[in-house]
Each structure stands twice: as structure tokens, then as C-alpha cells.
PDB file of N, CA and C in Angstrom:
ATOM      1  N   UNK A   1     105.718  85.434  26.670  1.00  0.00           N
ATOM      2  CA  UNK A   1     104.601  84.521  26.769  1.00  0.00           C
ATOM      3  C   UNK A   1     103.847  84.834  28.062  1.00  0.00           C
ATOM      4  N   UNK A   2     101.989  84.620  27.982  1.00  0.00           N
ATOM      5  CA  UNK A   2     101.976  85.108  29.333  1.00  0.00           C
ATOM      6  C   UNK A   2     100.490  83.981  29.334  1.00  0.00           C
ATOM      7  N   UNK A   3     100.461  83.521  30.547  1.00  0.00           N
ATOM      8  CA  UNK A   3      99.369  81.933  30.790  1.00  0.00           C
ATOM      9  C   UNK A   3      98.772  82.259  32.012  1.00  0.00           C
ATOM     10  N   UNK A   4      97.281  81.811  31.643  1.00  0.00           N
ATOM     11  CA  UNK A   4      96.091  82.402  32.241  1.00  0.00           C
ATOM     12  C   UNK A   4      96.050  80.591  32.776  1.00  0.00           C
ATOM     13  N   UNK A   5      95.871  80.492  34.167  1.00  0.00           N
ATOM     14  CA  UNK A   5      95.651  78.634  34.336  1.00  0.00           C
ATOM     15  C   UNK A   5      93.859  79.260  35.657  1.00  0.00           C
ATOM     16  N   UNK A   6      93.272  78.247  35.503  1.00  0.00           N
ATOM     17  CA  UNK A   6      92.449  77.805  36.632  1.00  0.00           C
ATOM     18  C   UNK A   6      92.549  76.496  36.568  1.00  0.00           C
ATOM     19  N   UNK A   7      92.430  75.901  37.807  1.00  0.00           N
ATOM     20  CA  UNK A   7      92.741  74.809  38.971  1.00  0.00           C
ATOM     21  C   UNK A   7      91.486  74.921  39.468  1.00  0.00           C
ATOM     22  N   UNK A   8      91.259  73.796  40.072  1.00  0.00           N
ATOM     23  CA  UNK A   8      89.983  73.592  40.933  1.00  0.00           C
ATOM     24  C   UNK A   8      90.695  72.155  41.750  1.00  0.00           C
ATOM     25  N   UNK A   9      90.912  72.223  42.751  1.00  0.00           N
ATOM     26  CA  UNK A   9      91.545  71.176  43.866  1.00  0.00           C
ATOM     27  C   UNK A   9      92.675  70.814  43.301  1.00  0.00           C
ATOM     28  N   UNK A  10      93.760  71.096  42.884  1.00  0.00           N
ATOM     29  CA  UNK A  10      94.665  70.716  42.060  1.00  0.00           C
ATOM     30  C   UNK A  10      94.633  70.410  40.263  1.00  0.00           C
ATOM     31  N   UNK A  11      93.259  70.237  40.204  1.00  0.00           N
ATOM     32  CA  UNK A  11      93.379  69.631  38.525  1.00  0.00           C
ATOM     33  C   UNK A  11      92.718  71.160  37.600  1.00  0.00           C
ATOM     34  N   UNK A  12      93.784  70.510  36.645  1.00  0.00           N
ATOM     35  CA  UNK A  12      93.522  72.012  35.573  1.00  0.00           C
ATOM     36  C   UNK A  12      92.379  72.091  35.161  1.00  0.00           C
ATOM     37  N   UNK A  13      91.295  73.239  35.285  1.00  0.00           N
ATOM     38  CA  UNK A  13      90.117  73.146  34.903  1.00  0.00           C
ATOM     39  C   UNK A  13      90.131  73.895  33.081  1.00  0.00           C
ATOM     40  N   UNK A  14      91.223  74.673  33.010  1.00  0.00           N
ATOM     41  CA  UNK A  14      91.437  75.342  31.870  1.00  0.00           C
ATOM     42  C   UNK A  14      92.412  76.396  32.015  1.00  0.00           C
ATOM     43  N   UNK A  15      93.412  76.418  30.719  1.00  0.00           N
ATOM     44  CA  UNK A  15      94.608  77.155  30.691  1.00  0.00           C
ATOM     45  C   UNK A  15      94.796  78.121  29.195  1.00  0.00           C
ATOM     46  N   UNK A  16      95.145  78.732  29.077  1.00  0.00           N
ATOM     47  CA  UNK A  16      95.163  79.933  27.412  1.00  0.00           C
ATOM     48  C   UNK A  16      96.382  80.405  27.586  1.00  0.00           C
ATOM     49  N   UNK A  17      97.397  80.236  26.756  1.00  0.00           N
ATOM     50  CA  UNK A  17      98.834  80.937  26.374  1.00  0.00           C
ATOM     51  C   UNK A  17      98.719  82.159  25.186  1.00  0.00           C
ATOM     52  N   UNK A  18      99.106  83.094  25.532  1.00  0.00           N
ATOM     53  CA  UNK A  18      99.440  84.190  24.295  1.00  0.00           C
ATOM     54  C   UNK A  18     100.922  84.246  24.443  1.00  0.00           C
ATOM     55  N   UNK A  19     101.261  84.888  23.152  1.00  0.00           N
ATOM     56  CA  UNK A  19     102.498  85.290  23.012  1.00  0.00           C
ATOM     57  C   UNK A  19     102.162  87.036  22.237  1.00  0.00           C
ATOM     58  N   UNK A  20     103.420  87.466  22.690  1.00  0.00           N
ATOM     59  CA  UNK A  20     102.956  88.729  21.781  1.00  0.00           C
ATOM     60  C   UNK A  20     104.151  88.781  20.738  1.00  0.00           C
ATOM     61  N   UNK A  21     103.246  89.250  19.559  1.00  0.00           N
ATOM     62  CA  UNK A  21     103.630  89.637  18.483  1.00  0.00           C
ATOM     63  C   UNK A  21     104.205  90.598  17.951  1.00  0.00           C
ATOM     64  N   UNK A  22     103.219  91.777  18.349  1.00  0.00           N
ATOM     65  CA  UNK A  22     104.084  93.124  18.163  1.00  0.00           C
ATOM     66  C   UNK A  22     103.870  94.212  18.836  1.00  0.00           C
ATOM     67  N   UNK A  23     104.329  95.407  19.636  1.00  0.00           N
ATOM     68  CA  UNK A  23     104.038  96.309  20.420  1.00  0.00           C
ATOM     69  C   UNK A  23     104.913  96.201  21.651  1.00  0.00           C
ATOM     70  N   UNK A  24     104.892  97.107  22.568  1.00  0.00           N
ATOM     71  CA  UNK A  24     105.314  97.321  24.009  1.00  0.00           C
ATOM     72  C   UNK A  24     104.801  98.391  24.671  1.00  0.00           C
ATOM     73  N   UNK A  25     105.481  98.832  25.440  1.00  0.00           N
ATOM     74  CA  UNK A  25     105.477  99.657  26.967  1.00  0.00           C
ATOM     75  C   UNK A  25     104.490 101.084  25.634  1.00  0.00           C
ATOM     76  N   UNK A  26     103.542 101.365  26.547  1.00  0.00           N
ATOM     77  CA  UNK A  26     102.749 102.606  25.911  1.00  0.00           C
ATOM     78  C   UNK A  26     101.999 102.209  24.494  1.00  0.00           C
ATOM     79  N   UNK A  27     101.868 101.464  23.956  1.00  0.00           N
ATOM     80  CA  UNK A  27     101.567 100.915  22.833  1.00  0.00           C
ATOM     81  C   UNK A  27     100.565  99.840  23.333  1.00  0.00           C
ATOM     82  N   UNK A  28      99.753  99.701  21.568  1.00  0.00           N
ATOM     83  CA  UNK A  28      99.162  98.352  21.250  1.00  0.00           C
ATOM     84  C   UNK A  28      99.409  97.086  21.370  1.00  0.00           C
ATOM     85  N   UNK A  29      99.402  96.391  21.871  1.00  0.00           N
ATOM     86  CA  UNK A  29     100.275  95.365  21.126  1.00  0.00           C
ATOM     87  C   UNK A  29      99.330  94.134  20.806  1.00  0.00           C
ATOM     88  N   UNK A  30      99.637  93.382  19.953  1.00  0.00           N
ATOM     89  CA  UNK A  30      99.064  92.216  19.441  1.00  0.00           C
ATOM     90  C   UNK A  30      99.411  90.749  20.148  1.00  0.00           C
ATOM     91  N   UNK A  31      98.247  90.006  20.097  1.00  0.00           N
ATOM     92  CA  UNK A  31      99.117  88.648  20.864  1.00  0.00           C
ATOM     93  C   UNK A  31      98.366  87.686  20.248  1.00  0.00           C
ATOM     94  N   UNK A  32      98.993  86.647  20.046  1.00  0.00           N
ATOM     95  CA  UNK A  32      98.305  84.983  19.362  1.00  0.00           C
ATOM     96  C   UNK A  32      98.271  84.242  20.293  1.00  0.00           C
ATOM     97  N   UNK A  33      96.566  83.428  20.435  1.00  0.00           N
ATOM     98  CA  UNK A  33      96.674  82.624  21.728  1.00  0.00           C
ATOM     99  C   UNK A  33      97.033  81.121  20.879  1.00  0.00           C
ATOM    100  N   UNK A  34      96.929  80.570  21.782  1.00  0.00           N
ATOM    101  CA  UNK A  34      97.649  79.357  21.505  1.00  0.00           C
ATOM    102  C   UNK A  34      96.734  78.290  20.807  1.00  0.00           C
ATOM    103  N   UNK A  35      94.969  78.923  20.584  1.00  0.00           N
ATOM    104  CA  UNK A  35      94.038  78.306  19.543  1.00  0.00           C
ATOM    105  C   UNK A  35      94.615  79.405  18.892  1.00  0.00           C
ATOM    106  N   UNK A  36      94.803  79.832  18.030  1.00  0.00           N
ATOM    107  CA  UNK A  36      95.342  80.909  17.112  1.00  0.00           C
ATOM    108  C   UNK A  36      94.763  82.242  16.765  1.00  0.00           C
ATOM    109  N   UNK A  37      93.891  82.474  18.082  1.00  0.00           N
ATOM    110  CA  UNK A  37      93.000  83.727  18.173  1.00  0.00           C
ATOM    111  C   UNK A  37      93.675  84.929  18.418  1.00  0.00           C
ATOM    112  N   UNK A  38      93.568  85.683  17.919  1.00  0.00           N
ATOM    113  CA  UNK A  38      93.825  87.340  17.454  1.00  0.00           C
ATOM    114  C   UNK A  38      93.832  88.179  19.375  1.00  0.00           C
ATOM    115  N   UNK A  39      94.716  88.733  20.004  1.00  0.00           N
ATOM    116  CA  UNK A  39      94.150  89.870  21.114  1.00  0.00           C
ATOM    117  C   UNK A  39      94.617  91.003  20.613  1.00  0.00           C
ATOM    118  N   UNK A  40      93.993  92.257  20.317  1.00  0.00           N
ATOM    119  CA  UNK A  40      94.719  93.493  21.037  1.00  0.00           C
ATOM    120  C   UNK A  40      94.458  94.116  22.475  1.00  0.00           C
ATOM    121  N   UNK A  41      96.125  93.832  22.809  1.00  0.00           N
ATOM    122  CA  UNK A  41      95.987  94.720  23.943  1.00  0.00           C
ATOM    123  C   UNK A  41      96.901  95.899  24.216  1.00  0.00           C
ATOM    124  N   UNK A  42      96.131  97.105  25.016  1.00  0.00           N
ATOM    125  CA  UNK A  42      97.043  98.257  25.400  1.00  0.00           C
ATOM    126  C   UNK A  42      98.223  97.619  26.810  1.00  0.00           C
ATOM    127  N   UNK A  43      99.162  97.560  26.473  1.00  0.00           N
ATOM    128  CA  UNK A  43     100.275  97.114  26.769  1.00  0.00           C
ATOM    129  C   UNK A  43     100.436  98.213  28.895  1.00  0.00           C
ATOM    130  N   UNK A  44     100.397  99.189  28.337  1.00  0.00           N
ATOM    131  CA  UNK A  44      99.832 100.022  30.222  1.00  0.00           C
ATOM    132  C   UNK A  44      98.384  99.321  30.958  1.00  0.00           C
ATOM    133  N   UNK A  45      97.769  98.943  30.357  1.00  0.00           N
ATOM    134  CA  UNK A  45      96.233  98.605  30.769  1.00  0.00           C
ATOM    135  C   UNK A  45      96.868  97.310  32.014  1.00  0.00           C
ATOM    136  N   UNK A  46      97.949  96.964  31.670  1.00  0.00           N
ATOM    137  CA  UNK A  46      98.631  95.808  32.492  1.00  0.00           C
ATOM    138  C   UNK A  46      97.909  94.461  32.085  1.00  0.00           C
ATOM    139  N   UNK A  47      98.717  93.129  33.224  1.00  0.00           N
ATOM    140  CA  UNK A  47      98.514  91.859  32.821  1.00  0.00           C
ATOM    141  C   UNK A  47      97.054  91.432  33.098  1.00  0.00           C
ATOM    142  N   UNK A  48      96.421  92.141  34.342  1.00  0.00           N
ATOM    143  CA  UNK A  48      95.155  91.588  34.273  1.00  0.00           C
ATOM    144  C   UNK A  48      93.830  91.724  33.495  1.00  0.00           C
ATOM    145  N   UNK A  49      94.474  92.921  32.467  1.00  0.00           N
ATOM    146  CA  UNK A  49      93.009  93.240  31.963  1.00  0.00           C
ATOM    147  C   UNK A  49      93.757  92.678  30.476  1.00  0.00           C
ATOM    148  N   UNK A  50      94.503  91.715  30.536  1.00  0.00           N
ATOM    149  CA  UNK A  50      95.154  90.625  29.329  1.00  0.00           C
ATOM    150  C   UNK A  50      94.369  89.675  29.678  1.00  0.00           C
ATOM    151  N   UNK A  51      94.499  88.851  31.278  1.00  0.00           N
ATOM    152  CA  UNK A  51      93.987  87.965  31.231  1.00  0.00           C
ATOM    153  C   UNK A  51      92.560  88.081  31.608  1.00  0.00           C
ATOM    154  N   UNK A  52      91.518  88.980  31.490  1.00  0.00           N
ATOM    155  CA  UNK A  52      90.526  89.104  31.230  1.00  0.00           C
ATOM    156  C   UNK A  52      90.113  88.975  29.776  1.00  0.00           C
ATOM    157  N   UNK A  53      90.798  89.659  28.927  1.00  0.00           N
ATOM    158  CA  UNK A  53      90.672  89.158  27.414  1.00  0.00           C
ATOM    159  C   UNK A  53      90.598  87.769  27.141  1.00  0.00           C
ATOM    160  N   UNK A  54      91.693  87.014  28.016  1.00  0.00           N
ATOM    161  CA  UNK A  54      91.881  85.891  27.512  1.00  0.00           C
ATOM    162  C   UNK A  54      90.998  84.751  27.970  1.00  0.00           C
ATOM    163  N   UNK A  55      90.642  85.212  29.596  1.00  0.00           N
ATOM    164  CA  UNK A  55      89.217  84.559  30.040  1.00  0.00           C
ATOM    165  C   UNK A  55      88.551  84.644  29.516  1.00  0.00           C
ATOM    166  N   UNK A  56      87.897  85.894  28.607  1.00  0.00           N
ATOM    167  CA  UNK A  56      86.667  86.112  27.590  1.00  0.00           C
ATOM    168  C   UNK A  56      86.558  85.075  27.066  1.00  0.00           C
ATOM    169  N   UNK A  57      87.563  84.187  26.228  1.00  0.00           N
ATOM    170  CA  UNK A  57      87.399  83.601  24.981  1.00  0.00           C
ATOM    171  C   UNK A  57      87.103  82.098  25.611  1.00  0.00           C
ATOM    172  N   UNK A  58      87.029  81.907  27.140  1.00  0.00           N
ATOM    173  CA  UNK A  58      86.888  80.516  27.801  1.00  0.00           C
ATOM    174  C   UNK A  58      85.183  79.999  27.879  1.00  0.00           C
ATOM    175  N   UNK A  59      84.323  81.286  27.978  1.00  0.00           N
ATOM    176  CA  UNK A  59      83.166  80.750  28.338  1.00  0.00           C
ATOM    177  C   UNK A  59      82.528  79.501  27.147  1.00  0.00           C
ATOM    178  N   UNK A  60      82.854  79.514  25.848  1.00  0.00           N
ATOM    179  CA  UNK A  60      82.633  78.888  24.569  1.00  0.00           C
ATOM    180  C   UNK A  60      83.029  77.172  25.432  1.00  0.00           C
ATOM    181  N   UNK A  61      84.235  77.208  25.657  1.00  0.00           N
ATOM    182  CA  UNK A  61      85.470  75.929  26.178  1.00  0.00           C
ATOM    183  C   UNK A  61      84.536  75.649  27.443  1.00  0.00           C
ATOM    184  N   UNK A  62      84.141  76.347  28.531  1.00  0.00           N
ATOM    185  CA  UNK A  62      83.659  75.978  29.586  1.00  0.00           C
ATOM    186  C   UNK A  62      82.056  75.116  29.392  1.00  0.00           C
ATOM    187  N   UNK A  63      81.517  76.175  28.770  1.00  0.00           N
ATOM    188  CA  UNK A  63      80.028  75.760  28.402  1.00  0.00           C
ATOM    189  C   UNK A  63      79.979  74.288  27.725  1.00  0.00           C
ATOM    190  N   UNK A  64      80.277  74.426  26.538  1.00  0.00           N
ATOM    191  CA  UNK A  64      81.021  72.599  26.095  1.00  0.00           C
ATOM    192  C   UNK A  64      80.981  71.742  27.078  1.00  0.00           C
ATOM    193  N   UNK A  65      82.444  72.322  27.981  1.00  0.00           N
ATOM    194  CA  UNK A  65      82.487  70.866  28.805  1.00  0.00           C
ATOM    195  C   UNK A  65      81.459  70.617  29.997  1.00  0.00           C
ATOM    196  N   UNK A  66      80.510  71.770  30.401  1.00  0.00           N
ATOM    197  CA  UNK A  66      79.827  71.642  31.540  1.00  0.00           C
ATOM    198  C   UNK A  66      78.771  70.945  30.613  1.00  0.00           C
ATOM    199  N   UNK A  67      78.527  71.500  29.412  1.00  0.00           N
ATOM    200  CA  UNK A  67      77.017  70.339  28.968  1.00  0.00           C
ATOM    201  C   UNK A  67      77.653  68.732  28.759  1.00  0.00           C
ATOM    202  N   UNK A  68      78.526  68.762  28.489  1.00  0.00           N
ATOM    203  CA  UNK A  68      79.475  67.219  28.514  1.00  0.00           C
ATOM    204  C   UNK A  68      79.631  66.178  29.499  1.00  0.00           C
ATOM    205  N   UNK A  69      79.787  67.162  30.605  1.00  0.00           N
ATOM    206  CA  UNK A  69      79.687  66.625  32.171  1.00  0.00           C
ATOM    207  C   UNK A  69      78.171  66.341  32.467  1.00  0.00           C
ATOM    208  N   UNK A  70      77.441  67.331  32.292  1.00  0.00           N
ATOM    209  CA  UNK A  70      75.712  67.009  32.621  1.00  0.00           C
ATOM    210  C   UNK A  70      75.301  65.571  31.943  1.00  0.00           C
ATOM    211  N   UNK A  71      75.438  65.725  30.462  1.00  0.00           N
ATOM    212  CA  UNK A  71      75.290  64.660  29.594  1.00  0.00           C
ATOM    213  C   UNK A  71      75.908  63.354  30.024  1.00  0.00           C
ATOM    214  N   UNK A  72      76.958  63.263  31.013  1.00  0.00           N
ATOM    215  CA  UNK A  72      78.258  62.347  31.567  1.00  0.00           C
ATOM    216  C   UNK A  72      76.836  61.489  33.105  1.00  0.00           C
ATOM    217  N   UNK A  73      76.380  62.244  33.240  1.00  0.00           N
ATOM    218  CA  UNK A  73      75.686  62.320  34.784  1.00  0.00           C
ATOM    219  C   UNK A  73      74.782  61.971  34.395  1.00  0.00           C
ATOM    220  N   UNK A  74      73.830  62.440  33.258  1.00  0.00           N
ATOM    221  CA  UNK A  74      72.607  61.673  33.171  1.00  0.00           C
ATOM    222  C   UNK A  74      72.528  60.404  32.723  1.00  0.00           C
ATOM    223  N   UNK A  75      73.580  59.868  32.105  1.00  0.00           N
ATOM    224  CA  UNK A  75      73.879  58.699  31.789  1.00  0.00           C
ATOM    225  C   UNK A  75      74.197  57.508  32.896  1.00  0.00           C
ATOM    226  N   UNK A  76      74.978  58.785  33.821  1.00  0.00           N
ATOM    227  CA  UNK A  76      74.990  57.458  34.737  1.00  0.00           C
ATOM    228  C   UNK A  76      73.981  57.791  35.409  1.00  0.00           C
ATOM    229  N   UNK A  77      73.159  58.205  35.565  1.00  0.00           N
ATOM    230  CA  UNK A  77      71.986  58.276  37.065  1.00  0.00           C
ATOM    231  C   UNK A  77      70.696  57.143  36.177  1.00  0.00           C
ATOM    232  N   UNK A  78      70.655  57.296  34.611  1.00  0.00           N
ATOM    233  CA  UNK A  78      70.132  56.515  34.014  1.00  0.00           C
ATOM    234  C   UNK A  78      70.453  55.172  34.184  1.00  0.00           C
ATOM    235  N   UNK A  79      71.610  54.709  34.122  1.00  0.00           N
ATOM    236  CA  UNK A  79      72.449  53.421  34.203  1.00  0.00           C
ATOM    237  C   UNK A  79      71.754  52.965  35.263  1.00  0.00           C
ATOM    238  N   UNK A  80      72.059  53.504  36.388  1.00  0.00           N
ATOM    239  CA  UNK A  80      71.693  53.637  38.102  1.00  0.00           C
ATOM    240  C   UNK A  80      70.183  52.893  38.254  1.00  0.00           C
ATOM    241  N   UNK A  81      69.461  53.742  37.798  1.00  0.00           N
ATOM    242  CA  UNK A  81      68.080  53.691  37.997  1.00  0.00           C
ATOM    243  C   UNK A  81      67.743  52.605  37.010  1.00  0.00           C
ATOM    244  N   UNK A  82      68.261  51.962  36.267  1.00  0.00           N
ATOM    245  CA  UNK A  82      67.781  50.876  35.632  1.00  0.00           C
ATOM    246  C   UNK A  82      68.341  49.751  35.978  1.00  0.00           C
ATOM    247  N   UNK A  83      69.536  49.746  36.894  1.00  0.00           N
ATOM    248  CA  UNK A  83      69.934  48.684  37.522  1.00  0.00           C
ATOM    249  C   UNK A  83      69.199  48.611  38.743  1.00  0.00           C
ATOM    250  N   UNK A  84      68.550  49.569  39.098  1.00  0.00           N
ATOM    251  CA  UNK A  84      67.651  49.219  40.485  1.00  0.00           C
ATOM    252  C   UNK A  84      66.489  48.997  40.359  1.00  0.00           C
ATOM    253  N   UNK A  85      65.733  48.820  38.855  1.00  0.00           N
ATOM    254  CA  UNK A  85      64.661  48.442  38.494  1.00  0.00           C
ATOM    255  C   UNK A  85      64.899  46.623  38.002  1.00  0.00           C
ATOM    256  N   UNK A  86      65.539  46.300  37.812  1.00  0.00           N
ATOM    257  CA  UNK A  86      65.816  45.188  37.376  1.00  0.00           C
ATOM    258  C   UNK A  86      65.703  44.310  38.976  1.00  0.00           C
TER     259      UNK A  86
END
């Protein structure tokens, strides 16, 4: 099993687990992330250019939650500004 985490001041900002399936040392090998997405990776290429694969598949997860958060903020700055009009 091999887990990709970012943290930002202690709190998990986002984490991806693979496991591998099939392959080793000099070889292909296959891995299932833990949304059930497909990697191949060359097994010499080493762990970081795994967890570059596996970062790839975050920008989808990140983007989401940053428009979520914006959407989170305009609501309250709206809230805000209409309690100071009152």
C-alpha cells in the first residue's frame, strides 16, 4: 500500500491510497486507488513519480472544494453586509 497525504497546519487537506495489484522490481505494475481508479506504473521510475500520478488525479477533488469554499465565503460576506445594512 502506498499514501500520498497533504496537511496544511495540521489538518488533512487531501489523501489517495493505492495498492498494487500486479508487477514489481523492473516491471509494470498496476495499482487501484482507493476511488477505484486504474495507475500504471514503472515500478524503477520509484515512489515519487507514483505519487505524482496520484497527485494528478487530485486537481478534479481540489477544484470542487476550492469553488465550495469561495461559494462558503460569499455567503457569508453576503450575510455580513446585510446585517450591516439593517
Amino acid at each position: 500500500m502506498f499514501t500520498v497525504k497533504i496537511e496544511v497546519n495540521g489538518g488533512l487537506l487531501y489523501a489517495r491510497t493505492a495498492n498494487r495489484l500486479a508487477g514489481g522490481p523492473g516491471e509494470l505494475c498496476l495499482y487501484v486507488t482507493d476511488d477505484g481508479k486504474f495507475i500504471e506504473h514503472n515500478y524503477d521510475a520509484g515512489a515519487p513519480a507514483l505519487a505524482v500520478r496520484m497527485l494528478a488525479s487530485m486537481e478534479n477533488v481540489l477544484s470542487a472544494n476550492h469553488t465550495a469554499r469561495i461559494a462558503r465565503w460569499k455567503r457569508k460576506m453576503a450575510r455580513i453586509a446585510e446585517d450591516d445594512n439593517q
